[in-house]
N, C-alpha and C. Protein backbone atom coordinates (compact mmCIF):
# COMPACT_ATOMS: atom_id res chain seq x y z
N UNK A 1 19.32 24.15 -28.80
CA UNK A 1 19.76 23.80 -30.13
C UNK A 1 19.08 24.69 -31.16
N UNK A 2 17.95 25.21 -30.96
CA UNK A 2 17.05 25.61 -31.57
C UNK A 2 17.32 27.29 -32.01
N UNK A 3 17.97 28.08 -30.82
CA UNK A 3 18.33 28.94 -30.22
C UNK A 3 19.62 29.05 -31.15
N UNK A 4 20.79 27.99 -31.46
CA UNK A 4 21.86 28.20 -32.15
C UNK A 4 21.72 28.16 -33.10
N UNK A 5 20.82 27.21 -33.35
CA UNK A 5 20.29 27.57 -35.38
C UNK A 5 19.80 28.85 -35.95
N UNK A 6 19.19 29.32 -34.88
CA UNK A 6 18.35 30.60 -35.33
C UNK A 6 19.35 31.55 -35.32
N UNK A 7 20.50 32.01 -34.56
CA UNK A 7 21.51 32.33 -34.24
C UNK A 7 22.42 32.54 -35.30
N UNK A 8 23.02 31.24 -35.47
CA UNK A 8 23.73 31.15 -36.50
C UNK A 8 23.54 31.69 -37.95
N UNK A 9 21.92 31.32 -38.41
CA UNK A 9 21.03 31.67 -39.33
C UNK A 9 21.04 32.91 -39.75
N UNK A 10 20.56 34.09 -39.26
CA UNK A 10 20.69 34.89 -38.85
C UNK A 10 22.17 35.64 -39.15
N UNK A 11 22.61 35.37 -38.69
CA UNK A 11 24.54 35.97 -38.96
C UNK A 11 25.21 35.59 -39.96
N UNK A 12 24.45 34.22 -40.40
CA UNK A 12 24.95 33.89 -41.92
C UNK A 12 26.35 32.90 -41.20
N UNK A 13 26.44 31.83 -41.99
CA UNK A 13 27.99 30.92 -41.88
C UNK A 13 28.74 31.57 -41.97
N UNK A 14 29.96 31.89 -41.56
CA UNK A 14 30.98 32.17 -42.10
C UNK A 14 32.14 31.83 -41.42
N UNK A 15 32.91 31.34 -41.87
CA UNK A 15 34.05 30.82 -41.39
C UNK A 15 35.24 31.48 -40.58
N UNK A 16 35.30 32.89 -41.56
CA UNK A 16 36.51 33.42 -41.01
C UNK A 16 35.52 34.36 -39.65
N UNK A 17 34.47 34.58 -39.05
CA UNK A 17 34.23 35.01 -37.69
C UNK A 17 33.62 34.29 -36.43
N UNK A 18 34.59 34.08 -35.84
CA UNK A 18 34.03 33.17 -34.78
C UNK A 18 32.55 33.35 -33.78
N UNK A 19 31.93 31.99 -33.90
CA UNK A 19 30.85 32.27 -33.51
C UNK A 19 30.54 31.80 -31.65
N UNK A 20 31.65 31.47 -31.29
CA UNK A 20 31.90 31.16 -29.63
C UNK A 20 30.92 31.89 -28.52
N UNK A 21 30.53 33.31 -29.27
CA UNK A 21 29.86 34.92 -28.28
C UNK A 21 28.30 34.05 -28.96
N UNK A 22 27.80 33.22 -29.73
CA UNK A 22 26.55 33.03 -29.77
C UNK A 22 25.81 32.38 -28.88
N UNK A 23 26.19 31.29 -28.27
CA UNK A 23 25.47 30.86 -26.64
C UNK A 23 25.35 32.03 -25.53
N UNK A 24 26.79 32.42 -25.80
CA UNK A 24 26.24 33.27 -24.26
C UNK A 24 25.71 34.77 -24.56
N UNK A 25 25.56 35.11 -25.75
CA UNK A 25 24.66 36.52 -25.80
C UNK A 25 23.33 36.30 -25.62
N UNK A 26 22.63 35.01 -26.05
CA UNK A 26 21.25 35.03 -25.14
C UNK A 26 21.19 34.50 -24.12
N UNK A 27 21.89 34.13 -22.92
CA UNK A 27 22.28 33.41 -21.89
C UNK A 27 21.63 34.50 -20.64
N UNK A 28 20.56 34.09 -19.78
CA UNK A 28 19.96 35.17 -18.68
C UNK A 28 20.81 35.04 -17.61
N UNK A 29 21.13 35.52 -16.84
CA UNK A 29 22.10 35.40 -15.71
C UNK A 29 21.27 35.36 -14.34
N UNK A 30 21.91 34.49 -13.80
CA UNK A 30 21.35 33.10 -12.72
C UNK A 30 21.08 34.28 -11.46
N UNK A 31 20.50 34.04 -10.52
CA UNK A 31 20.99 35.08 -9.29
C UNK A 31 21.55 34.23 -8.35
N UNK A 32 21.03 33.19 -7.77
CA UNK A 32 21.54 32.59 -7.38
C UNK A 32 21.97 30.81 -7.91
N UNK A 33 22.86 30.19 -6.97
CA UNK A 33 22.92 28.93 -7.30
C UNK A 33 22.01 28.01 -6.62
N UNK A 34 21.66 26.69 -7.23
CA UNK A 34 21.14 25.56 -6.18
C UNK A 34 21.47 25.27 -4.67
N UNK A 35 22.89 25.48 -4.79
CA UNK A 35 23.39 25.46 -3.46
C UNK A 35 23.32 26.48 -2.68
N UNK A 36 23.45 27.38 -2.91
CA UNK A 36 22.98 28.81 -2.07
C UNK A 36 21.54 28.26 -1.45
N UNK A 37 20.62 28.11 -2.42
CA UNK A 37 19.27 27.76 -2.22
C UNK A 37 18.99 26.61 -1.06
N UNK A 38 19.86 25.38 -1.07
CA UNK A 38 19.77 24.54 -0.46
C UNK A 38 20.23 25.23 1.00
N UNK A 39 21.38 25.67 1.13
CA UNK A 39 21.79 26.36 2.01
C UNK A 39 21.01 27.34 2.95
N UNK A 40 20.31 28.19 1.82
CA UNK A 40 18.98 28.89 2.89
C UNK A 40 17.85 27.90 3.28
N UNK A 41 17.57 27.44 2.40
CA UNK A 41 16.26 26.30 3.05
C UNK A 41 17.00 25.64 4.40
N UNK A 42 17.88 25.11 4.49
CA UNK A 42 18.64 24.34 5.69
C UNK A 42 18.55 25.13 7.26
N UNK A 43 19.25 26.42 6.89
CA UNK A 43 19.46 27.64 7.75
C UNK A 43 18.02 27.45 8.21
N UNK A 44 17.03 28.31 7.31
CA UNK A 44 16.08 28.56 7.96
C UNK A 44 15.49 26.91 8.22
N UNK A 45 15.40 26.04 8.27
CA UNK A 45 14.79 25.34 9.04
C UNK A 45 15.25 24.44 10.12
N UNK A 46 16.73 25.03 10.58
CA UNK A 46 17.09 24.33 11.50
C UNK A 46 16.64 26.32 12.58
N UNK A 47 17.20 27.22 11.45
CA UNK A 47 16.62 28.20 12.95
C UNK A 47 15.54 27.97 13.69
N UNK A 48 14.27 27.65 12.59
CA UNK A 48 12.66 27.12 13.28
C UNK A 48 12.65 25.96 14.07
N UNK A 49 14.00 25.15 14.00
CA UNK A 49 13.88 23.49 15.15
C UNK A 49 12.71 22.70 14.29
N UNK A 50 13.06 22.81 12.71
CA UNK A 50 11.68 21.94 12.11
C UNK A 50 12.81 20.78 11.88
N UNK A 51 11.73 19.29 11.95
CA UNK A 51 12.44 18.25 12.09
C UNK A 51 12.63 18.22 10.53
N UNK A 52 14.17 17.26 10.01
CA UNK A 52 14.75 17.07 8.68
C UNK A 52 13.24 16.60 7.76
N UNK A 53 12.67 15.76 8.07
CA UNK A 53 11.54 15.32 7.72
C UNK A 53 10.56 14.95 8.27
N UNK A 54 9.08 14.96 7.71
CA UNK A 54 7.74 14.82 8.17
C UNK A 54 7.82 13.12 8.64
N UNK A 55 7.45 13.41 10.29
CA UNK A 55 7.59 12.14 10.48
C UNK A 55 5.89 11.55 11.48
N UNK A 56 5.73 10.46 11.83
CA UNK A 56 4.34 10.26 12.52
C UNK A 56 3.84 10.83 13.19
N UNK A 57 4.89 11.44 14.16
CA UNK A 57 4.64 12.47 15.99
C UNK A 57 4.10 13.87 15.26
N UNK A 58 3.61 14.01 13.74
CA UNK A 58 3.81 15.45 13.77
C UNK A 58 2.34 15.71 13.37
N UNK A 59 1.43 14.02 13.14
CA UNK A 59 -0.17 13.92 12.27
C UNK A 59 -0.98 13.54 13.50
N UNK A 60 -1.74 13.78 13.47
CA UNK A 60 -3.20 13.70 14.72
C UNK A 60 -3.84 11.74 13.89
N UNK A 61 -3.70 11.25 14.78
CA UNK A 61 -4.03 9.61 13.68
C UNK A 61 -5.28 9.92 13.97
N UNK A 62 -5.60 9.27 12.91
CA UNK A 62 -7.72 9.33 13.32
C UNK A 62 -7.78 7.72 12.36
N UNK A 63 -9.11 7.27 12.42
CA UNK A 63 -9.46 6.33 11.92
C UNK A 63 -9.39 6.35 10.08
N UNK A 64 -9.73 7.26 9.23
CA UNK A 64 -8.99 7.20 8.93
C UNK A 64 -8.13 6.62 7.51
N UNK A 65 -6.77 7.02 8.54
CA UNK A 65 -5.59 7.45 8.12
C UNK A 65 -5.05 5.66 8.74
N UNK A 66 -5.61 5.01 9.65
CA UNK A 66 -4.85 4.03 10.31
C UNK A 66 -5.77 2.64 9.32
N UNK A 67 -6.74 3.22 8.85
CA UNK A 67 -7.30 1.81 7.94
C UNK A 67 -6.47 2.17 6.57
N UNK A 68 -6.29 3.26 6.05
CA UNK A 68 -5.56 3.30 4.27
C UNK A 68 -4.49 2.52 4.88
N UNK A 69 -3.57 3.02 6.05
CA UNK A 69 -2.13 2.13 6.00
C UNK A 69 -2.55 0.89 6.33
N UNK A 70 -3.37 0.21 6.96
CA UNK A 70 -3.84 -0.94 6.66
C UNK A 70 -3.92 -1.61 5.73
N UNK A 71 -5.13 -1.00 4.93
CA UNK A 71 -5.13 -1.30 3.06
C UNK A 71 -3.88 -1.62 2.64
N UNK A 72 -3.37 -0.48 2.71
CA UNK A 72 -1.48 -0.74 1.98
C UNK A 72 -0.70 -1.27 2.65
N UNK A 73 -0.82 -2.17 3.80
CA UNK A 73 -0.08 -3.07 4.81
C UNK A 73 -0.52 -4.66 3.84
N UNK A 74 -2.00 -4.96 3.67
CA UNK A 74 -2.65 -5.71 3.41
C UNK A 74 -2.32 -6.02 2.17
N UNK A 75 -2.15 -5.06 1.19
CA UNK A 75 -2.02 -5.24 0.00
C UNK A 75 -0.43 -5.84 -0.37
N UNK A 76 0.21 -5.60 0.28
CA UNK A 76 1.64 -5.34 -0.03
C UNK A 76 1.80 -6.90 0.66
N UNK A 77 1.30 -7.33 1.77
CA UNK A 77 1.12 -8.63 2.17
C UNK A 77 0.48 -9.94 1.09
N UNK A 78 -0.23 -8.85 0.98
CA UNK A 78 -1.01 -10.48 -0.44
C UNK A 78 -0.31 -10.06 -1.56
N UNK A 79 0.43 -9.60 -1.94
CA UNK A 79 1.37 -9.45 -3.29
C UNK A 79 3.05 -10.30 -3.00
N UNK A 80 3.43 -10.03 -1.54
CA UNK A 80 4.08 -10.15 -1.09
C UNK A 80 3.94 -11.89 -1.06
N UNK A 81 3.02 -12.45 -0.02
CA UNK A 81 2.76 -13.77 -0.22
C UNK A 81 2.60 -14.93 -1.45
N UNK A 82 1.91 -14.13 -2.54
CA UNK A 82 1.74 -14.55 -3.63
C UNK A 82 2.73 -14.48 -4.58
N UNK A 83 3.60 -13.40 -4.43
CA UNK A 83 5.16 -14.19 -5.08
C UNK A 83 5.44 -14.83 -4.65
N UNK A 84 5.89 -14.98 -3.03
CA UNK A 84 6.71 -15.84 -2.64
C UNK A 84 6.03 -17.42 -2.73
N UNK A 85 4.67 -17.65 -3.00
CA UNK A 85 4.28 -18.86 -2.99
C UNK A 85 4.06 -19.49 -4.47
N UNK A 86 4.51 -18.55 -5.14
CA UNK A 86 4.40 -18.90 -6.65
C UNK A 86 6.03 -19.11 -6.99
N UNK A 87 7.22 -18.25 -6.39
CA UNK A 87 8.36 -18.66 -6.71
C UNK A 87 8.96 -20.21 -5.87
N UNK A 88 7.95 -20.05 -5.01
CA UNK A 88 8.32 -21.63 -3.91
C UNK A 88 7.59 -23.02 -4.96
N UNK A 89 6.62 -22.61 -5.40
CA UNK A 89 6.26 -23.40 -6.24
C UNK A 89 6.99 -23.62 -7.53
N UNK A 90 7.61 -22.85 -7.99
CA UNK A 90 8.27 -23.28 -9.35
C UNK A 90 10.04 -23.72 -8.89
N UNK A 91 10.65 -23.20 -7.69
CA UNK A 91 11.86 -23.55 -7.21
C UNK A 91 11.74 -25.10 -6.57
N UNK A 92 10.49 -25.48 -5.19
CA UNK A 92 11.16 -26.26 -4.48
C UNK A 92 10.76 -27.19 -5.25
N UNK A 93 11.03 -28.79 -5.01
CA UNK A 93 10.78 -30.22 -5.66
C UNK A 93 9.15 -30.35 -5.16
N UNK A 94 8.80 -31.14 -5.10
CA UNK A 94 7.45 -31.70 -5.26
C UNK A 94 6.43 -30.94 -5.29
N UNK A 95 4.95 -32.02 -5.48
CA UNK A 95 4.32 -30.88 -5.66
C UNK A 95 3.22 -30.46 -4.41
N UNK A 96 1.87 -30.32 -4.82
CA UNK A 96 0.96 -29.36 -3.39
C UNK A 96 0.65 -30.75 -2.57
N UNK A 97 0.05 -31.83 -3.24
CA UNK A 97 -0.33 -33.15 -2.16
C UNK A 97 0.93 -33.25 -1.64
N UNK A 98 2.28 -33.47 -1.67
CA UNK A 98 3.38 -33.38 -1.17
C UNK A 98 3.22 -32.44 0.32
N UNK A 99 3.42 -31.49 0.01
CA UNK A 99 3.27 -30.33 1.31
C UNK A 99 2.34 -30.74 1.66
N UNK A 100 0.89 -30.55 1.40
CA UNK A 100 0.05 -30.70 2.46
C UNK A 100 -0.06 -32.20 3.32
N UNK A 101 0.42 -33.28 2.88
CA UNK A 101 0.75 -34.43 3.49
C UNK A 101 1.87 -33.69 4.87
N UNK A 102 2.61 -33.24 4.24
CA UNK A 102 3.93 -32.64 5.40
C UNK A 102 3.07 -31.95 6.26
N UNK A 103 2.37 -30.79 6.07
CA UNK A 103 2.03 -30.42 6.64
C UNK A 103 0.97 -30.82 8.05
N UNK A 104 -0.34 -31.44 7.53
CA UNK A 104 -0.83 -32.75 7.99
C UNK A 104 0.20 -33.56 8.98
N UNK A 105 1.00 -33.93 8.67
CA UNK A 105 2.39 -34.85 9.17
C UNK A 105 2.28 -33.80 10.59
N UNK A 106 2.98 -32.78 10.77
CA UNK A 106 3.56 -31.69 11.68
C UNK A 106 2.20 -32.06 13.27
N UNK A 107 1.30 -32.30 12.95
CA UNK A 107 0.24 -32.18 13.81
C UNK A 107 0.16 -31.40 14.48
N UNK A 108 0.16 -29.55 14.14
CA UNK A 108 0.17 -28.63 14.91
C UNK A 108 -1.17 -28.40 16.07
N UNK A 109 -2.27 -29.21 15.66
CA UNK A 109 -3.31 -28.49 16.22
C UNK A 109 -4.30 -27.42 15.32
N UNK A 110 -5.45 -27.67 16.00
CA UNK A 110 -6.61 -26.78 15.50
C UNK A 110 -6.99 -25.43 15.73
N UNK A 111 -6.18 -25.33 16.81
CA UNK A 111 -6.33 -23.67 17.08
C UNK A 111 -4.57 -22.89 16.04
N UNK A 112 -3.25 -24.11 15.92
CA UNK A 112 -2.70 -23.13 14.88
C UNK A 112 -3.27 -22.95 13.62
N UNK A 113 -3.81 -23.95 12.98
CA UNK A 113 -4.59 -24.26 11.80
C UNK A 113 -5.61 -23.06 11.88
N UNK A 114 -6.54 -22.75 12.81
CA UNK A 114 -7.40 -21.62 12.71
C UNK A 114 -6.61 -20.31 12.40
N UNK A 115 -5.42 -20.52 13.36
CA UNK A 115 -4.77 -18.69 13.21
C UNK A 115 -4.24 -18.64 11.77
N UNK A 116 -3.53 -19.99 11.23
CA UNK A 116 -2.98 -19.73 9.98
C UNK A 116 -4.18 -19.21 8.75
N UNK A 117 -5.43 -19.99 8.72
CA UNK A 117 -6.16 -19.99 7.86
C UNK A 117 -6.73 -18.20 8.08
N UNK A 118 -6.84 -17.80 9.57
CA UNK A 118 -7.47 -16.42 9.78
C UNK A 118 -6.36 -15.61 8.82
N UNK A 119 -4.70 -16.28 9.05
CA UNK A 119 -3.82 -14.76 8.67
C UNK A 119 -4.20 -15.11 7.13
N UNK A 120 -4.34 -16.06 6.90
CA UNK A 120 -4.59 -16.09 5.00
C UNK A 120 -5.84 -15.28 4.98
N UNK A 121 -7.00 -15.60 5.43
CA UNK A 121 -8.41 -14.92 5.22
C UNK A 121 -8.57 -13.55 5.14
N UNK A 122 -7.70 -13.07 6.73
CA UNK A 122 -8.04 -11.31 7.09
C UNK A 122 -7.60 -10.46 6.19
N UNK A 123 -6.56 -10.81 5.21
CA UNK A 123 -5.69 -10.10 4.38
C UNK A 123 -6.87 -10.25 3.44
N UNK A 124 -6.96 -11.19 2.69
CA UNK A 124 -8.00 -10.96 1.75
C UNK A 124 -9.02 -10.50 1.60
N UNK A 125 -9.80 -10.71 2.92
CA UNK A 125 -11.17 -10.28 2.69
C UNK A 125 -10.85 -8.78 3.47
N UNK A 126 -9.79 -8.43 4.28
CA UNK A 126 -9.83 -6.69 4.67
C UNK A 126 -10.13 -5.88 3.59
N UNK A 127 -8.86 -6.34 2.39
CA UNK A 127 -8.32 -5.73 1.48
C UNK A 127 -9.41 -5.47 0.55
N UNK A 128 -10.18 -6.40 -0.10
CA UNK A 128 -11.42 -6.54 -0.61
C UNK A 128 -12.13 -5.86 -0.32
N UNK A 129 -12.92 -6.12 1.01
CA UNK A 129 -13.80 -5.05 1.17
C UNK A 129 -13.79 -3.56 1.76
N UNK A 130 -12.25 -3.32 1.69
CA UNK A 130 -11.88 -1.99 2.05
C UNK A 130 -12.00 -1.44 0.63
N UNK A 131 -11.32 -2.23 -0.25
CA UNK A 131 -11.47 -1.28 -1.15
C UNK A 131 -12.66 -1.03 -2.09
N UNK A 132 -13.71 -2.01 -1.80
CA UNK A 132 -15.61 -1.72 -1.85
C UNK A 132 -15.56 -0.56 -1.54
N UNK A 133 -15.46 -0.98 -0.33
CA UNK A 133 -15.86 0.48 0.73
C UNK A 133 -15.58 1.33 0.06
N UNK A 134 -14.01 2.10 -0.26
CA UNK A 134 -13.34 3.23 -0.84
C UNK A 134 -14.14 3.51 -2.39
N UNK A 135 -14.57 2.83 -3.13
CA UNK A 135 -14.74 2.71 -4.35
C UNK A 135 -16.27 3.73 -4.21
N UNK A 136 -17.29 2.60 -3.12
CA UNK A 136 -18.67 3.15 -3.10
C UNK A 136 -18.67 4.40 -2.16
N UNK A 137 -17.63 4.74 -1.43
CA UNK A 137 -17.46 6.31 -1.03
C UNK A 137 -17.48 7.39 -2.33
N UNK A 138 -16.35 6.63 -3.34
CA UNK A 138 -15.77 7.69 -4.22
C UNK A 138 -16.51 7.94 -4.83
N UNK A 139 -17.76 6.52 -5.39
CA UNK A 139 -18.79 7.06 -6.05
C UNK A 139 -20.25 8.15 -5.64
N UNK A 140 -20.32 7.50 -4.55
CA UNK A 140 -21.58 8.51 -3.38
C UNK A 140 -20.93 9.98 -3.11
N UNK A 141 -19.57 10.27 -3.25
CA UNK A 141 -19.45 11.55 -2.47
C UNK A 141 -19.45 11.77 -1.41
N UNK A 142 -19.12 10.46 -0.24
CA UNK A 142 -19.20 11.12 1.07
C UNK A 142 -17.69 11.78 1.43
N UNK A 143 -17.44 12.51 1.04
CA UNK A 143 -16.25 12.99 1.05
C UNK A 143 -16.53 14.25 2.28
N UNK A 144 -17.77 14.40 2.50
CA UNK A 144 -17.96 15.58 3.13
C UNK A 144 -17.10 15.61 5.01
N UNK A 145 -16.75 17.00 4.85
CA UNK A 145 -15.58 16.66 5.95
C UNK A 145 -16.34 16.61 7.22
N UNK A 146 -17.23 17.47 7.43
CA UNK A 146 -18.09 17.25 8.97
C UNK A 146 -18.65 16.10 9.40
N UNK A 147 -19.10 15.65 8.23
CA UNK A 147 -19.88 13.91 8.68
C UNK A 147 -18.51 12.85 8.00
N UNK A 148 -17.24 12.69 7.64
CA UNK A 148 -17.24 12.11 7.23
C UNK A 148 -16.47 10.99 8.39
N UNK A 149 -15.93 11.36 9.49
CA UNK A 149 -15.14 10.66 10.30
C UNK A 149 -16.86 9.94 10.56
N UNK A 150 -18.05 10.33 11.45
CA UNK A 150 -19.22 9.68 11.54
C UNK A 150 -19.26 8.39 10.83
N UNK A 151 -19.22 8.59 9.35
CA UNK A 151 -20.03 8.05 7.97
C UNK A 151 -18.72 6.41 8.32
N UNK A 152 -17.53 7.09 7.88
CA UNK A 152 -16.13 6.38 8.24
C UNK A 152 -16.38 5.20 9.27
N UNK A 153 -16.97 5.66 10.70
CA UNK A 153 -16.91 4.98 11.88
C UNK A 153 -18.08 3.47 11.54
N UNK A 154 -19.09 4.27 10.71
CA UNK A 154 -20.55 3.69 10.82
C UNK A 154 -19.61 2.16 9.71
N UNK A 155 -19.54 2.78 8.18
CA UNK A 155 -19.60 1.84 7.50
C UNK A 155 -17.70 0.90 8.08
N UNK A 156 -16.73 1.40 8.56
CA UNK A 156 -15.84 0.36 9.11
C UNK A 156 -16.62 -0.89 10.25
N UNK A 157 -17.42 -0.10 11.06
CA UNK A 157 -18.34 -1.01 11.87
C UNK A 157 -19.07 -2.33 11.31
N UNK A 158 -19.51 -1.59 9.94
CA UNK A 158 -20.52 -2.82 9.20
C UNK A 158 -19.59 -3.92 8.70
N UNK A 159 -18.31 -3.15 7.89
CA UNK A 159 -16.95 -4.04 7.07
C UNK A 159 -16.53 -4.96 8.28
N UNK A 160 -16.65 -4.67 9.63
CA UNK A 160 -15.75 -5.38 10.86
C UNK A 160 -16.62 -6.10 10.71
N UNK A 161 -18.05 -6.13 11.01
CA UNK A 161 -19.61 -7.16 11.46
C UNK A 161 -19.51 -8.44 10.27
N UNK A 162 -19.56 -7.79 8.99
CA UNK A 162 -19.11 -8.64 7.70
C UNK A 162 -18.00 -9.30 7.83
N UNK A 163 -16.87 -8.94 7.62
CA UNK A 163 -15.11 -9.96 8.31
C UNK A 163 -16.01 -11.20 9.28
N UNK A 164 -16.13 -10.66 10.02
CA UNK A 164 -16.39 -11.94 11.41
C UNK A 164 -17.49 -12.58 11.23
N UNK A 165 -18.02 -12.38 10.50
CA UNK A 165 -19.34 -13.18 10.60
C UNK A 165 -18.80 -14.24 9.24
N UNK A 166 -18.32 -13.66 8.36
CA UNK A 166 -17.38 -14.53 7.36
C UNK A 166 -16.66 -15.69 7.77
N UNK A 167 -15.80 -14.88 9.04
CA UNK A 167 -15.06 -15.64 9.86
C UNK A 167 -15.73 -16.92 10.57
N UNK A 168 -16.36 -16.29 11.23
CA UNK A 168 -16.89 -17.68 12.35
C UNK A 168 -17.78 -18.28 11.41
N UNK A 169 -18.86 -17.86 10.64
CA UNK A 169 -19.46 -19.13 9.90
C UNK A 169 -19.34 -20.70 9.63
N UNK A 170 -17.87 -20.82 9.16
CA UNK A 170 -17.01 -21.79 9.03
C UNK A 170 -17.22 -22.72 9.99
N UNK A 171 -16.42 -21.87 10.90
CA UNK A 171 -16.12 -22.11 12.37
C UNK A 171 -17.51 -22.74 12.92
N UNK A 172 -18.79 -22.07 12.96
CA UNK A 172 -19.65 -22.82 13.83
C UNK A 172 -20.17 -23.88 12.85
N UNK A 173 -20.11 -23.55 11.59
CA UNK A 173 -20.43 -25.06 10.70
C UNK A 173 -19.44 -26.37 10.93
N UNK A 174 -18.81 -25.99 11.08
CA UNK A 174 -17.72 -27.02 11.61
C UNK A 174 -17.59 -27.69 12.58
N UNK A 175 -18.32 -26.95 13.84
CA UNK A 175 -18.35 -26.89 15.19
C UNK A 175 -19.96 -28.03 15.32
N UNK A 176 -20.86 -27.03 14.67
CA UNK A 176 -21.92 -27.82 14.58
C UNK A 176 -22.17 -29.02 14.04
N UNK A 177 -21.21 -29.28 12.87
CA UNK A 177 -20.90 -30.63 12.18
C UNK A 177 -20.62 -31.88 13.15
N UNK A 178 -19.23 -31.16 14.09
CA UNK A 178 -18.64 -32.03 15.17
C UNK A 178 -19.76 -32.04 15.75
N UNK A 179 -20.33 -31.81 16.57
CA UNK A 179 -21.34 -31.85 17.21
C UNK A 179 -22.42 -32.78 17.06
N UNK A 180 -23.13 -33.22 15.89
CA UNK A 180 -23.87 -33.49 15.43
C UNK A 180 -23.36 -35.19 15.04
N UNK A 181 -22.25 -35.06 14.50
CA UNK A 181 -21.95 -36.08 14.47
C UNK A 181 -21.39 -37.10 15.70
N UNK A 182 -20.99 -36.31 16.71
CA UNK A 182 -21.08 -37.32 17.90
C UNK A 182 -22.02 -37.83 19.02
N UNK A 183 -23.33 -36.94 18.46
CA UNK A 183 -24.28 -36.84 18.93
C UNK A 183 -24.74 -38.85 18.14
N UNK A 184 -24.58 -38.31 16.55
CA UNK A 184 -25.08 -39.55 16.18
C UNK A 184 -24.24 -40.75 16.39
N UNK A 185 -22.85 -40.59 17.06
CA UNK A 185 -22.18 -41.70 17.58
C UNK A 185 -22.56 -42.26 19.02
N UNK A 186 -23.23 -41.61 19.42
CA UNK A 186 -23.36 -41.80 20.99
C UNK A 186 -24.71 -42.78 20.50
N UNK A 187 -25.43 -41.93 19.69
CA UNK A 187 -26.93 -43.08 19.82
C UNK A 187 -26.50 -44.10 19.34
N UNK A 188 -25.77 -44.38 18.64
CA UNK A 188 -25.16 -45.60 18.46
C UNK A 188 -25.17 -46.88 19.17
């Protein structure tokens, strides 16, 4: 637009000479088209047998590369869950003592009750302290490439030791509770 003003400007208005030759006298001439272009990129990469796109079979997995898609498995799961339990909450009828009575009701057992409460837990606390982890990398600099699969192995080891020990805590307080208390039923 800028280009036709100056153009026009320049040559002065005038009515009786047509100004149609002003776009295309500064107009650079193309060499080729997009499609030509697309066309050679295609050629040459079906001559090389390169696949249409970058796909898994083509990356060396290392540790990693298999915890970020984790992270972003995890994350996308607790975003994922948390709509859907916030739109279940404002759609279905009653309210949380409701369900959990139902639920209660179902008498699945203590070992489904453990797996359900683990799939709620592992998501949260992975996600959490993965992204500690990532944060106090980014700040320390272990970015370094020779030690960093090492560094990687050491502190996922500690994040796994932390998860489970999170985990079972519960579990043996609970365990030990039962315990304790039928201990004091027996002296009974």
């Amino acid at each position: 637009m800028a280009l036709l003003l100056r153009s026009v400007a320049r040559q002065g208005v005038c009515l009786s000479k047509p100004q149609s030759g002003v776009l295309y006298r500064h107009a650079a001439p193309m060499g080729t088209t997009a499609k030509e272009e697309m066309n050679k990129f295609w050629a040459k990469n079906s001559r090389l047998n390169r696949p249409m796109s970058p796909h898994l079979a083509i990356y060396k997995w290392s540790v990693p590369m298999l915890m970020s898609i984790t992270h972003r498995g995890t994350g996308l799961a607790l975003s994922g869950g948390i709509s859907a339990f916030a739109a279940a909450a404002l759609v279905l009828p009653g309210n949380y003592p409701y369900y959990l009575d139902l639920i209660h009701s179902l008498s699945v057992g203590p070992v489904l009750i453990g797996l359900a409460k683990f799939g709620i837990a592992f998501p949260v606390s992975y996600h959490t302290y993965n992204g500690i982890r990532h944060l106090v990398r980014s700040m320390i600099r272990l970015e370094r490439v020779c030690a960093s699969e090492q560094r990687f192995l050491v502190l996922s080891s500690k994040q796994l030791y932390l998860q489970m020990f999170l985990f079972l805590m519960p579990l043996l307080l609970c365990f030990s509770a039962g315990i304790s208390a039928k201990a004091s039923d027996f002296q009974r």
